[in-house]
C-alpha atoms as a PDB file:
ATOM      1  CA  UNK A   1      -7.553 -87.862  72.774  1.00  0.00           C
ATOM      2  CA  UNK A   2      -9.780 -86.169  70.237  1.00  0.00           C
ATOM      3  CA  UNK A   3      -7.929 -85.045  67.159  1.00  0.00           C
ATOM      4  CA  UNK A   4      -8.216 -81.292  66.197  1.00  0.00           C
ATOM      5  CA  UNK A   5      -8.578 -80.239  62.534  1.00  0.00           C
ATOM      6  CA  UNK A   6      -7.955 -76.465  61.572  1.00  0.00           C
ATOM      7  CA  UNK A   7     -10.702 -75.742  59.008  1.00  0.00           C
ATOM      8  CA  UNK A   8     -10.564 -72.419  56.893  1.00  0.00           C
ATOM      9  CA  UNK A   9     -13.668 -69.911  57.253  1.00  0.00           C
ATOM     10  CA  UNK A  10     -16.030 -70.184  54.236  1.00  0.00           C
ATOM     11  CA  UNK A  11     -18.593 -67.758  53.105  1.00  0.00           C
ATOM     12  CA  UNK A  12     -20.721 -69.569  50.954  1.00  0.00           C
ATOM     13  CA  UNK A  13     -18.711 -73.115  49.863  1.00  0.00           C
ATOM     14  CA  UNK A  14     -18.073 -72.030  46.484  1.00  0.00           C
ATOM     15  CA  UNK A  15     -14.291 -70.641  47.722  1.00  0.00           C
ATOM     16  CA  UNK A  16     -12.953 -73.756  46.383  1.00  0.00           C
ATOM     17  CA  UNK A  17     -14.550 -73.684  42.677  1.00  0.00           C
ATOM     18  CA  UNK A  18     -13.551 -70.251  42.325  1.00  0.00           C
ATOM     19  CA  UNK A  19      -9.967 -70.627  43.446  1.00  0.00           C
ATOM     20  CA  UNK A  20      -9.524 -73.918  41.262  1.00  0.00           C
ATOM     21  CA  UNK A  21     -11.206 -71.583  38.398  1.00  0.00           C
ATOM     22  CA  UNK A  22      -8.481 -69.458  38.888  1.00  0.00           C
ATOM     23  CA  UNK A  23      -5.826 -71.790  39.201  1.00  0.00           C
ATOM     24  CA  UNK A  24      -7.142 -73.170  35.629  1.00  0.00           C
ATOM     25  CA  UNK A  25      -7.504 -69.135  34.238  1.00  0.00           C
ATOM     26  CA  UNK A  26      -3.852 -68.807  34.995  1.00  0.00           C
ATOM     27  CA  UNK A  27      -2.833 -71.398  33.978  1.00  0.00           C
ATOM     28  CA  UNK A  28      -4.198 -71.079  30.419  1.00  0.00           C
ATOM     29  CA  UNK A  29      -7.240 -73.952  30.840  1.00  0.00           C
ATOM     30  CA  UNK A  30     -10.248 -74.022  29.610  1.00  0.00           C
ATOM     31  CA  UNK A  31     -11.729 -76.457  32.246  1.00  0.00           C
ATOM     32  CA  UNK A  32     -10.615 -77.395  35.954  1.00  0.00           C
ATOM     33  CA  UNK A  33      -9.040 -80.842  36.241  1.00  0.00           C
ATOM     34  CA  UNK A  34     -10.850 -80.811  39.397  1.00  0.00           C
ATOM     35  CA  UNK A  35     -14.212 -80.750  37.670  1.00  0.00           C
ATOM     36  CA  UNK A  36     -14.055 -81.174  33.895  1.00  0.00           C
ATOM     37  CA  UNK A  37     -16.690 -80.220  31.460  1.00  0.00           C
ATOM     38  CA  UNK A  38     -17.665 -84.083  31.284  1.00  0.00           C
ATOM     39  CA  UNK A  39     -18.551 -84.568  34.605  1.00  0.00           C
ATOM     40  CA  UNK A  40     -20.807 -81.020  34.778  1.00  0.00           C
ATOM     41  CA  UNK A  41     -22.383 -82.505  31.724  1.00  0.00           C
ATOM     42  CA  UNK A  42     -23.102 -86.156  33.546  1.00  0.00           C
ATOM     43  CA  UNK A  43     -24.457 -84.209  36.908  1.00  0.00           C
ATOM     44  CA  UNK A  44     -26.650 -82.191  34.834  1.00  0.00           C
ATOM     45  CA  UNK A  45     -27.985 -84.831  33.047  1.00  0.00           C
ATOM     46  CA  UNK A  46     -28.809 -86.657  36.612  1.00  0.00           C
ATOM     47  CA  UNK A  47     -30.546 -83.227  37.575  1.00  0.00           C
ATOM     48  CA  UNK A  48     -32.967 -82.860  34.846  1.00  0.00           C
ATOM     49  CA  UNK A  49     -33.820 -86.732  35.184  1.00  0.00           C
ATOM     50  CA  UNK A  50     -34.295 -85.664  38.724  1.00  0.00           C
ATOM     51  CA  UNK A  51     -36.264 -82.606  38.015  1.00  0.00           C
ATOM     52  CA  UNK A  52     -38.213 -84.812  35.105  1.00  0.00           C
ATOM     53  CA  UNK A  53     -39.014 -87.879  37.658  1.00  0.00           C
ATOM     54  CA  UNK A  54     -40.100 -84.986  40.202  1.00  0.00           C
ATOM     55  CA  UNK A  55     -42.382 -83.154  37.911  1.00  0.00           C
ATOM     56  CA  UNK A  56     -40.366 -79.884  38.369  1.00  0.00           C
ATOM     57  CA  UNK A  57     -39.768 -77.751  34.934  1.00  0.00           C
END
């Protein structure tokens, strides 16, 4: 029996930042405890490494 998962229609896969942004706006945050302003900083800091080690400014 294959198992059936009902998946919501996306437009461009950011549906889910902006309703947690949202979430965070009403509830007067200043950052999503889904993605807090430390772990943008530590993924950005892996991209410009990236970007650096690829020669790409």
């Amino acid at each position: 029996m294959t198992a059936c998962y009902p998946v919501p229609e996306q437009i461009n896969g950011y549906e889910y930042e902006a309703a947690a942004c949202a979430r965070a706006i009403r509830a007067g945050q200043t950052e999503c405890e889904e993605m807090p302003h430390s772990e943008t900083l530590r993924l950005m800091r892996i991209l410009d490494t990236v970007r650096e080690q690829w020669g790409f400014k």
